[in-house]
C-alpha atoms as a PDB file:
ATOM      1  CA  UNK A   1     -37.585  11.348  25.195  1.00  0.00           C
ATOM      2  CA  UNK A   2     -39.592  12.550  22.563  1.00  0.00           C
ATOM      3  CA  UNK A   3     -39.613   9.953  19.772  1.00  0.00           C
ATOM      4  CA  UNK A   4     -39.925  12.120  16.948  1.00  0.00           C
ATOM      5  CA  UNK A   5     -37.706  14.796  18.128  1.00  0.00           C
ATOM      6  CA  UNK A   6     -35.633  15.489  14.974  1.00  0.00           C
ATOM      7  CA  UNK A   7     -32.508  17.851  14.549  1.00  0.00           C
ATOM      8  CA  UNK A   8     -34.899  20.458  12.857  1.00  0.00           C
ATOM      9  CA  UNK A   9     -37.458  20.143  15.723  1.00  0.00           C
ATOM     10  CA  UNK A  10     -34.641  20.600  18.369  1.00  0.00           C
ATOM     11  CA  UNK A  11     -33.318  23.736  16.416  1.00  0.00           C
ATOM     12  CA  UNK A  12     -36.834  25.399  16.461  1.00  0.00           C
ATOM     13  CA  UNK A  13     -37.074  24.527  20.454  1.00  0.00           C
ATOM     14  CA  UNK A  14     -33.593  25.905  21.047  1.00  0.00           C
ATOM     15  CA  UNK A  15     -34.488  29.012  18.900  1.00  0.00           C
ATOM     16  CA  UNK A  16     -37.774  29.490  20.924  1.00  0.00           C
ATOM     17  CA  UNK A  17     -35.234  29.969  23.766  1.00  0.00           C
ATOM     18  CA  UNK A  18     -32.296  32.112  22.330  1.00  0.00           C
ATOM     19  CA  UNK A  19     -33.807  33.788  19.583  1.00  0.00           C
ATOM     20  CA  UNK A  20     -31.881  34.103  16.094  1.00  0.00           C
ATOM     21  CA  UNK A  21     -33.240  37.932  16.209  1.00  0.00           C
ATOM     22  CA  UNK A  22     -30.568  38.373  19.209  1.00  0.00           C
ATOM     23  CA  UNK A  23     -27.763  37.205  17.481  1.00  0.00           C
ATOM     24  CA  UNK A  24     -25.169  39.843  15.969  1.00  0.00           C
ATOM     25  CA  UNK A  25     -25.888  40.323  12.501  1.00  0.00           C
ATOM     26  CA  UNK A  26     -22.358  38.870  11.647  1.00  0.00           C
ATOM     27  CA  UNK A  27     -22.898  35.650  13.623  1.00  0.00           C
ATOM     28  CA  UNK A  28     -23.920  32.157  13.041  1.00  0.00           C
ATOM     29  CA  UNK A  29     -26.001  30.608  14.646  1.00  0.00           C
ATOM     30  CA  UNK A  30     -28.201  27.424  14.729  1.00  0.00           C
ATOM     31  CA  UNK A  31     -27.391  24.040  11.686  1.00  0.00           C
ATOM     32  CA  UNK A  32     -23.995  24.188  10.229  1.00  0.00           C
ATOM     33  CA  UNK A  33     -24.237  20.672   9.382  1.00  0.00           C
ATOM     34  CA  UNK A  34     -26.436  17.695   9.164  1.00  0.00           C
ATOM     35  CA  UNK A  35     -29.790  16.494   8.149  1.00  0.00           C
ATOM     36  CA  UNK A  36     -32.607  18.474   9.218  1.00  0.00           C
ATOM     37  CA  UNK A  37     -35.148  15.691   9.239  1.00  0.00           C
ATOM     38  CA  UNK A  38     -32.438  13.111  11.447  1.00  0.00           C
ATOM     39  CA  UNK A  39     -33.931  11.801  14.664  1.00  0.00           C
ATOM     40  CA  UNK A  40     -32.117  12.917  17.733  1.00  0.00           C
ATOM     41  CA  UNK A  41     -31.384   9.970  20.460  1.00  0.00           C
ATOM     42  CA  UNK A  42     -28.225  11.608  22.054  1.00  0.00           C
ATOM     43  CA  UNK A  43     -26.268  14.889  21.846  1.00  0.00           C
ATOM     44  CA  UNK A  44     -23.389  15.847  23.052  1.00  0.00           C
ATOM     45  CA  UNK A  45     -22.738  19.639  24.359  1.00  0.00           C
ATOM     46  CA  UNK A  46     -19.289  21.169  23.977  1.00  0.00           C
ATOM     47  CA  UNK A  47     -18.090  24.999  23.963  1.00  0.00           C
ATOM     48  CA  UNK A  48     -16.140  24.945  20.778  1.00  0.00           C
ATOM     49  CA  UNK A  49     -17.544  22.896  16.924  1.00  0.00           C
ATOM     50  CA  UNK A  50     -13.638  21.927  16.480  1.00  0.00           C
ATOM     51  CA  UNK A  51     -12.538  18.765  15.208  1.00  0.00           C
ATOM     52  CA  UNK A  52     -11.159  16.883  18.420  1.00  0.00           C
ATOM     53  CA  UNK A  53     -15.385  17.367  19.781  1.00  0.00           C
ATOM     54  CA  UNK A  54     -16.974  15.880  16.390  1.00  0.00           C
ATOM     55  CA  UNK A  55     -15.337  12.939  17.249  1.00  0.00           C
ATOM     56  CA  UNK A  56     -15.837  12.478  20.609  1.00  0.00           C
ATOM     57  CA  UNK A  57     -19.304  13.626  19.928  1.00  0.00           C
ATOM     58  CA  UNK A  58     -19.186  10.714  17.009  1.00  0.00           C
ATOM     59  CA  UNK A  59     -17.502   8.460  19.703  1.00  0.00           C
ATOM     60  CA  UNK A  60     -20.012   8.896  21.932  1.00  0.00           C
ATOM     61  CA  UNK A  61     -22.950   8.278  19.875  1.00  0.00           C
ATOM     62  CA  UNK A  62     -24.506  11.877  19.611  1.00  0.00           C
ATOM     63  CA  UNK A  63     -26.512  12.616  16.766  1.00  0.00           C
ATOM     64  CA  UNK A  64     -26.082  16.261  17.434  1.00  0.00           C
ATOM     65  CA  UNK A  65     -22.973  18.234  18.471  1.00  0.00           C
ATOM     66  CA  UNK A  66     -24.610  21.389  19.976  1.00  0.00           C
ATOM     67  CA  UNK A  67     -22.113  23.705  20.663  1.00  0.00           C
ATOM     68  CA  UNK A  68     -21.649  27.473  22.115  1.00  0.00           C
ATOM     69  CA  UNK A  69     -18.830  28.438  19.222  1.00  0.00           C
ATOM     70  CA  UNK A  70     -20.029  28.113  15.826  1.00  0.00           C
ATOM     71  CA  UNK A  71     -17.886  25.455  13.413  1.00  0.00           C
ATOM     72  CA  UNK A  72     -17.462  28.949  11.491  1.00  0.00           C
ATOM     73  CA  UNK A  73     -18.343  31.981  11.051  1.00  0.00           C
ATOM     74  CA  UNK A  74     -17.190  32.916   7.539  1.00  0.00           C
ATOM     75  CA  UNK A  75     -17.772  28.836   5.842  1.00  0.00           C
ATOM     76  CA  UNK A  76     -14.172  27.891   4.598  1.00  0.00           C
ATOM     77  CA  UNK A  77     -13.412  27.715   0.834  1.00  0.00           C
ATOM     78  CA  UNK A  78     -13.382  23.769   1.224  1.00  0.00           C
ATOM     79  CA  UNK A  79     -14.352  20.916   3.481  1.00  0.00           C
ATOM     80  CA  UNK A  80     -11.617  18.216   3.489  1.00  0.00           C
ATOM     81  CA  UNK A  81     -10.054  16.517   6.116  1.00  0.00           C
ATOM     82  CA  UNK A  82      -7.673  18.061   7.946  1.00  0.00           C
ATOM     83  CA  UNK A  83      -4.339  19.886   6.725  1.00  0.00           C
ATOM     84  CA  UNK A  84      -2.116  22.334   7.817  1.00  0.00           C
ATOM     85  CA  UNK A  85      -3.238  24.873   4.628  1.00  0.00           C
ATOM     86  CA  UNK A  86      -6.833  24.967   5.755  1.00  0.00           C
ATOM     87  CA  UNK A  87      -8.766  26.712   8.570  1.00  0.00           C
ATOM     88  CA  UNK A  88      -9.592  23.936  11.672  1.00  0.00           C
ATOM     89  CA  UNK A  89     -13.644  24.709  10.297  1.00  0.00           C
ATOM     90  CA  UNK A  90     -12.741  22.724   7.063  1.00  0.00           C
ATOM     91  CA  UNK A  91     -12.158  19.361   8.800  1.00  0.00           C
ATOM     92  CA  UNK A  92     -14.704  19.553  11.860  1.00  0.00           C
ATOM     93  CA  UNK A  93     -17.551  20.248   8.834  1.00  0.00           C
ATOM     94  CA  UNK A  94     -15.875  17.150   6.808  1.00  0.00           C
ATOM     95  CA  UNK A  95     -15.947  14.719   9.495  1.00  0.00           C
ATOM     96  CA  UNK A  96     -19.626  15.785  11.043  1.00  0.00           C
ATOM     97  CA  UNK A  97     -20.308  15.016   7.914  1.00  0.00           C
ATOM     98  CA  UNK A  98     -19.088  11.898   7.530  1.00  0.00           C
ATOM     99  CA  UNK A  99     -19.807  10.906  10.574  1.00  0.00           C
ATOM    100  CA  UNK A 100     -23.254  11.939  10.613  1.00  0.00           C
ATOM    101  CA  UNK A 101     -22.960  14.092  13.464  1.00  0.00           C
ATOM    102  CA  UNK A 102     -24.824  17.600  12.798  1.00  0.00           C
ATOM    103  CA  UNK A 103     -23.968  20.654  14.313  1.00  0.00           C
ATOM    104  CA  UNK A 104     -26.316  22.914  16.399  1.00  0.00           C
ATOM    105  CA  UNK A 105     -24.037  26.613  17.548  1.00  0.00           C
ATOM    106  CA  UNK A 106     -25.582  28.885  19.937  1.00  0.00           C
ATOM    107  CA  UNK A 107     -23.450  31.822  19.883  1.00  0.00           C
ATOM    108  CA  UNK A 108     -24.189  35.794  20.472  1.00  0.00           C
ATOM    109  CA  UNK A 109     -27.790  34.986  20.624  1.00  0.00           C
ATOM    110  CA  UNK A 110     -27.257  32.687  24.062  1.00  0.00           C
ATOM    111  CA  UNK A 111     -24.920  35.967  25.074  1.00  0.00           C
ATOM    112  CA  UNK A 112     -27.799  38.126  25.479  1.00  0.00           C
ATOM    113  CA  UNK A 113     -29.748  35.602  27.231  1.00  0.00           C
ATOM    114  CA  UNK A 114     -31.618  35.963  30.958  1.00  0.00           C
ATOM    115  CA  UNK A 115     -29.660  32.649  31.408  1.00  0.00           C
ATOM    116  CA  UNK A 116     -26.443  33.482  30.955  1.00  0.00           C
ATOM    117  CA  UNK A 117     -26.573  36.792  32.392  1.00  0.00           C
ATOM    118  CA  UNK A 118     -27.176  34.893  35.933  1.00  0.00           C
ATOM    119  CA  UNK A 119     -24.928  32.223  35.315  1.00  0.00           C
ATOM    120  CA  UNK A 120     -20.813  33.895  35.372  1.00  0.00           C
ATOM    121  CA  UNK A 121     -21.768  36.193  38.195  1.00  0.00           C
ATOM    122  CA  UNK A 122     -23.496  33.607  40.092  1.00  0.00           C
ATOM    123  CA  UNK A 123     -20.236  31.515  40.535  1.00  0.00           C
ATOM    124  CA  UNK A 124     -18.668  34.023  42.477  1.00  0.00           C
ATOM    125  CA  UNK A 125     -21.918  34.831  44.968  1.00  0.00           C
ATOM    126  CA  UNK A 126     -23.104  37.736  42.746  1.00  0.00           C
ATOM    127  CA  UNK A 127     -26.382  38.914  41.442  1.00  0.00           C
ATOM    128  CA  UNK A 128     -26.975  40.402  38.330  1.00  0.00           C
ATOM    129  CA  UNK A 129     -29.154  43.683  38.271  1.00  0.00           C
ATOM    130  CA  UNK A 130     -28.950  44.438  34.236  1.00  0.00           C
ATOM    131  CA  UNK A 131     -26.750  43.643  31.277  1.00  0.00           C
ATOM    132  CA  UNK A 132     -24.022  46.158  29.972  1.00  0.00           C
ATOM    133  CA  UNK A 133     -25.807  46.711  26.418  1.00  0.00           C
ATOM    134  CA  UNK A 134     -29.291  48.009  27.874  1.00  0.00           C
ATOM    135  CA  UNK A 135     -28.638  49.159  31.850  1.00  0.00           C
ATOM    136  CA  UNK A 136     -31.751  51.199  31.886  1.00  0.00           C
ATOM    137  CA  UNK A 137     -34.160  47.958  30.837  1.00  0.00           C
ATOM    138  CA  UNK A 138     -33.035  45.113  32.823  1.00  0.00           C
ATOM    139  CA  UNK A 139     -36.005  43.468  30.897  1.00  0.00           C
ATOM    140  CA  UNK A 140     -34.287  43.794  27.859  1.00  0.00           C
ATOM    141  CA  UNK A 141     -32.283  40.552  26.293  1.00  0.00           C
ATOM    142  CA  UNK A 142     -28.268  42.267  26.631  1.00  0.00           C
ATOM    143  CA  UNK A 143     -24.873  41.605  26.454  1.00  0.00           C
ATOM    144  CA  UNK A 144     -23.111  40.617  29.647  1.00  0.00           C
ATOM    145  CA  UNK A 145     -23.960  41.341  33.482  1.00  0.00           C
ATOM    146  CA  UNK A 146     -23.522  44.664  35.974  1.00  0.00           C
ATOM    147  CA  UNK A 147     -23.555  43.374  39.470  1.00  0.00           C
ATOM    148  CA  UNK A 148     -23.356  45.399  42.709  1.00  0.00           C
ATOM    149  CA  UNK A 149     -20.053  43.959  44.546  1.00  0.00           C
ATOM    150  CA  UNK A 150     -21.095  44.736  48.067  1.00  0.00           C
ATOM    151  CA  UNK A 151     -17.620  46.263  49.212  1.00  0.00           C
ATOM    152  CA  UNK A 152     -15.378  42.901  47.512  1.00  0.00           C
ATOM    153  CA  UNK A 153     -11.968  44.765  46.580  1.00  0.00           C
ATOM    154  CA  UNK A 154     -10.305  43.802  43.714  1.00  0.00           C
ATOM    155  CA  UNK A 155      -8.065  40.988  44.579  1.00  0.00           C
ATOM    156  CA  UNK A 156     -10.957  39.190  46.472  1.00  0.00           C
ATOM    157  CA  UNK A 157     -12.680  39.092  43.155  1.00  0.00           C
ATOM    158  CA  UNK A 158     -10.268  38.529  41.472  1.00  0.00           C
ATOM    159  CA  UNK A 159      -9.448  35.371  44.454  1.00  0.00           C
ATOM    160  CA  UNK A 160     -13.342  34.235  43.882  1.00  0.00           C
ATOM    161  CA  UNK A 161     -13.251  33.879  39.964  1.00  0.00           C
ATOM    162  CA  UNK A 162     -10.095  32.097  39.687  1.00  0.00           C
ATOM    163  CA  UNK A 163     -11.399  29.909  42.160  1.00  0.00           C
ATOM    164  CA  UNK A 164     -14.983  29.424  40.403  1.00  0.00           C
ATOM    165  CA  UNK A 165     -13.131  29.832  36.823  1.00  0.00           C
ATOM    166  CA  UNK A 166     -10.986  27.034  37.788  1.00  0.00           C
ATOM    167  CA  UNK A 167      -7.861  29.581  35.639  1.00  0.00           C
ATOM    168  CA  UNK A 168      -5.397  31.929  36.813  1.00  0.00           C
ATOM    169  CA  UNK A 169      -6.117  35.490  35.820  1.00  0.00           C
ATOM    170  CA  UNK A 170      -4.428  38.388  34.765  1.00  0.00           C
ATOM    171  CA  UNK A 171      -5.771  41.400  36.786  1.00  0.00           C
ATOM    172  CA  UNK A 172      -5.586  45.124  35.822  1.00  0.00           C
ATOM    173  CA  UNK A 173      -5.880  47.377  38.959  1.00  0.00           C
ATOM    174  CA  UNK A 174      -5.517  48.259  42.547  1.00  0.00           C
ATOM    175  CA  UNK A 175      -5.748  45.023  44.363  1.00  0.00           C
ATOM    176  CA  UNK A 176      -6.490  46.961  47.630  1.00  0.00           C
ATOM    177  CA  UNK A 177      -9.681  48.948  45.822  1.00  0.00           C
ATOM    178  CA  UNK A 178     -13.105  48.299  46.281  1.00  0.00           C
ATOM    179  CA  UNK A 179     -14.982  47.522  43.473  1.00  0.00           C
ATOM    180  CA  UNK A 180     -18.349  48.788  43.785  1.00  0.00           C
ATOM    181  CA  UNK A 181     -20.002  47.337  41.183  1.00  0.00           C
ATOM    182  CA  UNK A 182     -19.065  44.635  38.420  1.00  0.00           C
ATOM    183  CA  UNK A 183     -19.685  44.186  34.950  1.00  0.00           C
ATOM    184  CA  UNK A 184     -19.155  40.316  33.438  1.00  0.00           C
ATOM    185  CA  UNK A 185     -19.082  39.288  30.187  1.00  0.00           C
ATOM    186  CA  UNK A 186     -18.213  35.500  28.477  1.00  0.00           C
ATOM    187  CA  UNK A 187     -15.625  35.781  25.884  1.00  0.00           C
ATOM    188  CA  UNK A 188     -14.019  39.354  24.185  1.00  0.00           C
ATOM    189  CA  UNK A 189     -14.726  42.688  25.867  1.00  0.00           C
ATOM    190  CA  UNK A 190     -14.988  44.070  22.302  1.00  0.00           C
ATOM    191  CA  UNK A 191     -15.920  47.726  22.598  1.00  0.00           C
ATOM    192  CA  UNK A 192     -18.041  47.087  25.759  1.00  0.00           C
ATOM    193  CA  UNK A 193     -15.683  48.158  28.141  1.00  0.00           C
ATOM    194  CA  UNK A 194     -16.383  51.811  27.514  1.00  0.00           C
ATOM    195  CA  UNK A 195     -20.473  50.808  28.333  1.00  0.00           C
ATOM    196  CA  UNK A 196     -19.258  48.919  31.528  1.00  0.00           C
ATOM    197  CA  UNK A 197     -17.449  52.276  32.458  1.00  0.00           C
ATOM    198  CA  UNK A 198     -20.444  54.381  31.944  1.00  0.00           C
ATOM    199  CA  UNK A 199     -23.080  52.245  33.939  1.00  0.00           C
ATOM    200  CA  UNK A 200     -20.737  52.852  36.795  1.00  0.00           C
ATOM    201  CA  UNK A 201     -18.664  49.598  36.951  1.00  0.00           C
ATOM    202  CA  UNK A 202     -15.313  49.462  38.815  1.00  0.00           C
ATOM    203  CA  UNK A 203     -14.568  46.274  37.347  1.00  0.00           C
ATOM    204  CA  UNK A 204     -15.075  44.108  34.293  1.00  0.00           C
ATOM    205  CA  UNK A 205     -14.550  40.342  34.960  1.00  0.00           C
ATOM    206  CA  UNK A 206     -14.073  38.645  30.680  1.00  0.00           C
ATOM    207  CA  UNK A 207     -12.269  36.209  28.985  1.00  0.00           C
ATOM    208  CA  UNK A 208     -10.293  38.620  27.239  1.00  0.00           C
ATOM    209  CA  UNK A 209      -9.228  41.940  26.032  1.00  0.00           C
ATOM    210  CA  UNK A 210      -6.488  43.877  24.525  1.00  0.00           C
ATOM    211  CA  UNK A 211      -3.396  45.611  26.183  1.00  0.00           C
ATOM    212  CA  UNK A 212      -4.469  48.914  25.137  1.00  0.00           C
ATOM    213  CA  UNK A 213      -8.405  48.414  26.450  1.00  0.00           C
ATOM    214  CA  UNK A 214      -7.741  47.093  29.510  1.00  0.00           C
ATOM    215  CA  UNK A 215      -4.487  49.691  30.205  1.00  0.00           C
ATOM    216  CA  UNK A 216      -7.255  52.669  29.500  1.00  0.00           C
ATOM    217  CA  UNK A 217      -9.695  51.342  31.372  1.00  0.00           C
ATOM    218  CA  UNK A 218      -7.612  50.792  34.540  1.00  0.00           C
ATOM    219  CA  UNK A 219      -6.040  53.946  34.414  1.00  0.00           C
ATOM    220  CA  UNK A 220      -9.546  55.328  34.165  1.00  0.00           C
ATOM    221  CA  UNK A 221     -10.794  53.659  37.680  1.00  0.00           C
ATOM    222  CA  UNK A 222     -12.079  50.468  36.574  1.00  0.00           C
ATOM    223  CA  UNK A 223     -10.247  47.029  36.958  1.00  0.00           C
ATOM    224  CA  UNK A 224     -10.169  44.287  34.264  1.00  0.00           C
ATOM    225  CA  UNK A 225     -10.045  41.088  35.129  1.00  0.00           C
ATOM    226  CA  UNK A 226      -8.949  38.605  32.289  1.00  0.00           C
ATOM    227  CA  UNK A 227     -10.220  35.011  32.972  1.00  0.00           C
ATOM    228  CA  UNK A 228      -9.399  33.251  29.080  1.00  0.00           C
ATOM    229  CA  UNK A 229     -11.929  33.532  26.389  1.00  0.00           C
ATOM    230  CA  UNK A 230     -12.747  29.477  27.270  1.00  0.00           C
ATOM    231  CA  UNK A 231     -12.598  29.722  30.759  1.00  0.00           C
ATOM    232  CA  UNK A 232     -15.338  32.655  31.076  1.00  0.00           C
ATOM    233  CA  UNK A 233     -17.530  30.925  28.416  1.00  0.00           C
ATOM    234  CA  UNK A 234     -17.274  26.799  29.620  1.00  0.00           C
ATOM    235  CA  UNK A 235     -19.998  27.327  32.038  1.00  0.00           C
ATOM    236  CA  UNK A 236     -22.548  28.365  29.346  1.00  0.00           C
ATOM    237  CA  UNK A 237     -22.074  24.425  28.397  1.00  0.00           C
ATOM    238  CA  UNK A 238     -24.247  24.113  31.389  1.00  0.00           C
ATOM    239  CA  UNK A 239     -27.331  26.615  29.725  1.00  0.00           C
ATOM    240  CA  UNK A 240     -27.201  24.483  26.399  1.00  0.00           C
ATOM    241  CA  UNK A 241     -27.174  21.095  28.505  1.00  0.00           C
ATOM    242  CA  UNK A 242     -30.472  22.483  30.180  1.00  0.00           C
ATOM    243  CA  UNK A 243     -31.902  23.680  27.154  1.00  0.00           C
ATOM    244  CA  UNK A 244     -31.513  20.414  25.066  1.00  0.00           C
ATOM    245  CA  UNK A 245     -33.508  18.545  27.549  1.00  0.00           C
ATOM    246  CA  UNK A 246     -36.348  21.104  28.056  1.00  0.00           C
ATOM    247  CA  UNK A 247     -36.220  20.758  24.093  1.00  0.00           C
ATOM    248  CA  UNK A 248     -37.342  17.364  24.768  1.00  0.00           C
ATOM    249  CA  UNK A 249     -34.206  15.267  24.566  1.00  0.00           C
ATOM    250  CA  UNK A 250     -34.045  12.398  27.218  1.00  0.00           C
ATOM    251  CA  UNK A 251     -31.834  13.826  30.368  1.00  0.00           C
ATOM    252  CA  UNK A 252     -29.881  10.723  30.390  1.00  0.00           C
ATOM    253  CA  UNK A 253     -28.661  11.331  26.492  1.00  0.00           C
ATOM    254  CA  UNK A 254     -26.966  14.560  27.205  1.00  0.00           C
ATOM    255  CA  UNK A 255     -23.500  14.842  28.168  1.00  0.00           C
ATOM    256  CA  UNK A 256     -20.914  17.510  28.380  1.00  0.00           C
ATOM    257  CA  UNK A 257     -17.506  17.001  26.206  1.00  0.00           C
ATOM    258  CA  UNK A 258     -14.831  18.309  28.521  1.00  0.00           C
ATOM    259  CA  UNK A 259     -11.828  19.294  26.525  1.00  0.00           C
ATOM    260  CA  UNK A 260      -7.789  19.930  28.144  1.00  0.00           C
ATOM    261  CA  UNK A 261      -7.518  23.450  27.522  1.00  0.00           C
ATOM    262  CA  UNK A 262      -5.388  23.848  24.356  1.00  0.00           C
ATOM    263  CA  UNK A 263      -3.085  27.380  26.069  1.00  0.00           C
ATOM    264  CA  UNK A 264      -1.179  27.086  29.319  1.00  0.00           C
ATOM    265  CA  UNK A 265       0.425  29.775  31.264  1.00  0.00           C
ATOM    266  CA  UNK A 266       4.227  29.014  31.916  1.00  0.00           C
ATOM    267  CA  UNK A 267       5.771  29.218  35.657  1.00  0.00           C
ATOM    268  CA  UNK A 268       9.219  28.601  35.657  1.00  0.00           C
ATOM    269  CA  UNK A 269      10.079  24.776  34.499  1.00  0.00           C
ATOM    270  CA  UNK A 270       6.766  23.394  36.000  1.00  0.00           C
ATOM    271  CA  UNK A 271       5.778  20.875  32.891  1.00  0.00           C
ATOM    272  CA  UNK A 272       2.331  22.282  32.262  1.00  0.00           C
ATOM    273  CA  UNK A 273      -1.008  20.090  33.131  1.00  0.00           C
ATOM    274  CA  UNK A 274      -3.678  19.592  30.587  1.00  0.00           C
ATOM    275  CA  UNK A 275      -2.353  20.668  27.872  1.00  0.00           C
ATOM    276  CA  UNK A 276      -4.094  19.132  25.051  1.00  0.00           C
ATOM    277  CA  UNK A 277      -1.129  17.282  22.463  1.00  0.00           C
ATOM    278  CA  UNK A 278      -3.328  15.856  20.308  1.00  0.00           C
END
């Protein structure tokens, strides 16, 4: 490990990989908390900056929580601990804090990345050719993934990312249908679905999307397939590992907080499993 690898240091390294200038202008990304000039031994890597991860982050040793969800993106009128009356932000800023843990987020700026355009359609045996945002420059840093499907119908995709997702899905569309090509995308479909459509996509794997978008879309030919805004997005834990130790923190101080998922989908009176009561 580099010995004078400090949290600003490790910021600048991560930013040399996932630019700031690809974030979404109403994003934020990079320190929420901490000391700029702190030495980083250990960091933890977890999807969301909530309060259950600073302190298994804390518990663990980490000097740095680097997460793919900012702590916030709006910062909360107050940071206190915890309370029913304040936003979730409030505390996990308090008790990084306090703690001394800072807090690295990685957000719409890893989105467009090379890396995680390989990485969701990779677990299910696909290759990505371009993102949604820019189809005509695959060079281009873009939102998501559009994948050629090689005849896969519907419910076989739809059977390969619940399998890879390690979730259940809700799928929109024919099951019978082949696909043609996919698009993916971590997290909300947001107004991308009507992109997907035009590059010629017969189905959209996300996390999630509303009732309205994904009944328009499916009448309109192409398939939705809902995965959970965590589910689609967990594997990008894997990118940020990577990245912190090309940043030049020691491969052996990195390790992945794995949380219970905090939603659960009910089937009849089975008790649910991992639901998080903390």
């Amino acid at each position: 490990m580099d010995a004078t690898l400090t949290v600003a240091r490790l910021e600048r390294a991560l930013f040399e990989m996932f630019p700031r200038a690809d974030a979404e202008p109403w994003d934020h990304v990079g320190l929420s908390v901490g000391d700029p000039g702190a030495p980083v031994r250990s960091v933890a890597v977890a999807l969301d900056a909530d309060p259950a991860s600073v302190r298994l982050a804390a518990e663990a040793g980490a000097d740095v929580l680097l997460t793919h969800h900012p702590v916030y993106i709006k910062a909360p009128d107050a940071f206190a601990p915890a309370a029913p009356e304040r936003p979730s932000a409030s505390a996990a800023v308090f008790e990084a804090a306090r703690r001394q843990v800072s807090i690295l987020s990685f957000h719409t700026n890893l989105d467009r990345s090379l890396e995680a355009r390989r990485t969701l359609p990779g677990l299910v045996g696909l290759a990505a050719a371009t993102s949604i945002e820019h189809p005509g420059e695959p060079g281009l840093p873009g939102l998501g993934a559009l994948c050629p499907a090689d005849g896969l119908t519907v419910s076989a995709l739809a059977g390969r990312c619940a399998r890879a997702f390690g979730t259940e899905p809700r799928v929109w569309g024919d099951a019978d249908r082949p696909v043609g090509d996919v698009a993916f995308l971590g997290g909300s479909l947001g107004d991308l679905g009507e992109a997907a459509l035009a590059a010629g996509a017969g189905a959209i794997v996300c996390g999630e999307a509303g009732y309205h978008v994904c009944q328009d879309l499916c009448v309109r030919g192409c398939a939705v397939i809902l995965l959970g805004h965590d589910r689609s997005e967990e594997p990008f834990t894997e990118i940020l590992m990577d990245a912190a130790r090309r940043a030049g923190v020691d491969p052996d101080a990195v390790r992945r907080i794995d949380r219970p998922r905090l939603w659960w989908t009910a089937q009849g009176d089975t008790e649910p499993e991992g639901l998080d009561r903390r």
